[in-house]
Protein backbone atom coordinates (compact mmCIF):
# COMPACT_ATOMS: atom_id res chain seq x y z
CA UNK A 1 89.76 94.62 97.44
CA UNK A 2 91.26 97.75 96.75
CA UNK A 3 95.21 98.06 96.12
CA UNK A 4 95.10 101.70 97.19
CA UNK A 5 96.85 103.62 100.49
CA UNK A 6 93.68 105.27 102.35
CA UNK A 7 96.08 108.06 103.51
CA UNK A 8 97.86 109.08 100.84
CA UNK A 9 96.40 107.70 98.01
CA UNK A 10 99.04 105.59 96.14
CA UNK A 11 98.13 102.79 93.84
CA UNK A 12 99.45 100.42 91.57
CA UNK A 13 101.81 101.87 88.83
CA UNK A 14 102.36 99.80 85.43
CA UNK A 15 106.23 99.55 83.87
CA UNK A 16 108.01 97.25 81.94
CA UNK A 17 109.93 94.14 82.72
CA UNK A 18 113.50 94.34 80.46
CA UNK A 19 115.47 91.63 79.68
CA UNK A 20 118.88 90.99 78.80
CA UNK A 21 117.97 91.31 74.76
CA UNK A 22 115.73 94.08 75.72
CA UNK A 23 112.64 92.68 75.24
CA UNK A 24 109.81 94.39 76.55
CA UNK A 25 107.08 93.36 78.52
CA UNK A 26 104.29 94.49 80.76
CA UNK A 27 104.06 94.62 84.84
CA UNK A 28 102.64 95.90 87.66
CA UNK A 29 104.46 97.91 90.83
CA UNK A 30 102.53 97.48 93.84
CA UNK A 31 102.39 99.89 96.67
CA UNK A 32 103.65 98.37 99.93
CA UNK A 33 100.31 98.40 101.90
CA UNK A 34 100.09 97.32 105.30
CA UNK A 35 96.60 96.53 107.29
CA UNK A 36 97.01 98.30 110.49
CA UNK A 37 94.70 98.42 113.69
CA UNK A 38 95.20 102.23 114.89
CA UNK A 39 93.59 103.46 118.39
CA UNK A 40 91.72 106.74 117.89
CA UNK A 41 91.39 108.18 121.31
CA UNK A 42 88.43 110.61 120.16
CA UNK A 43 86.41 107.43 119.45
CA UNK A 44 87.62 105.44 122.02
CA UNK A 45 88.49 102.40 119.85
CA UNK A 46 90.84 101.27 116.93
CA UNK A 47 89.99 101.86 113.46
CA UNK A 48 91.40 99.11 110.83
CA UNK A 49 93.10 101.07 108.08
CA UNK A 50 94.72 100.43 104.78
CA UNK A 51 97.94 102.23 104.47
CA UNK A 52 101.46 102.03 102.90
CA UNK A 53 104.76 101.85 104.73
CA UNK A 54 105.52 105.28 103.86
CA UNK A 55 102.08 106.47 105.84
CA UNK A 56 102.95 104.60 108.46
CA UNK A 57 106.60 105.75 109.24
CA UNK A 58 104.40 109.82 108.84
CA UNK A 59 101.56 109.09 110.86
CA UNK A 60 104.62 108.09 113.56
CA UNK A 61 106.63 110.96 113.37
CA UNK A 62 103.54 113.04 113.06
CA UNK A 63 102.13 111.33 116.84
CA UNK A 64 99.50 109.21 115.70
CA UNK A 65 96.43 108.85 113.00
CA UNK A 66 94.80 112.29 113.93
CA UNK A 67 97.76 114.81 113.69
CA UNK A 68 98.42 112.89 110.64
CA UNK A 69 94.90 113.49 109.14
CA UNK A 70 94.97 117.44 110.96
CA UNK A 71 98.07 117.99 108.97
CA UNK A 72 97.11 116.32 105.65
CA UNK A 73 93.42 118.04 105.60
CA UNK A 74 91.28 114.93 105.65
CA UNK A 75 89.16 113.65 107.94
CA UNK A 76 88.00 110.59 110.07
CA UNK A 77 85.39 110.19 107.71
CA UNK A 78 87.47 110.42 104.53
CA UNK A 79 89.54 107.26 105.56
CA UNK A 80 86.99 105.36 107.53
């Protein structure tokens, strides 16, 4: 299962854990992604898609999944 944002593409990004001493060591930051059910009135039906917080609060603002995708350049198919 993929750890990536269908919309916009973010993914995990690596960093390093420091400690008190400064000691070094290796970790992961994970994108907030959030499985949402989104209704896609051209199809008539919901669409289940993979998407961070960030996408979420856009495709919002932006009045729903296909303004979003209008405004972005992408597709139905691209996500889907």
């Amino acid at each position: 299962m993929s750890r990536k944002c269908k919309l916009t593409g973010k993914g995990p990004l690596s960093g390093n854990n420091v400690s008190f001493s400064q000691k070094k060591t290796k970790r992961r930051f994970l994108p907030n992604l959030q499985t949402r059910n989104v209704y896609v009135p051209e199809l008539g039906r919901k669409v289940k898609v993979k998407m961070s917080a960030r996408a979420i609060r856009t495709m919002d603002k932006k009045g729903g999944l296909m303004n979003y995708l209008r405004d972005e350049g992408m597709t139905l198919k691209d996500i889907v």
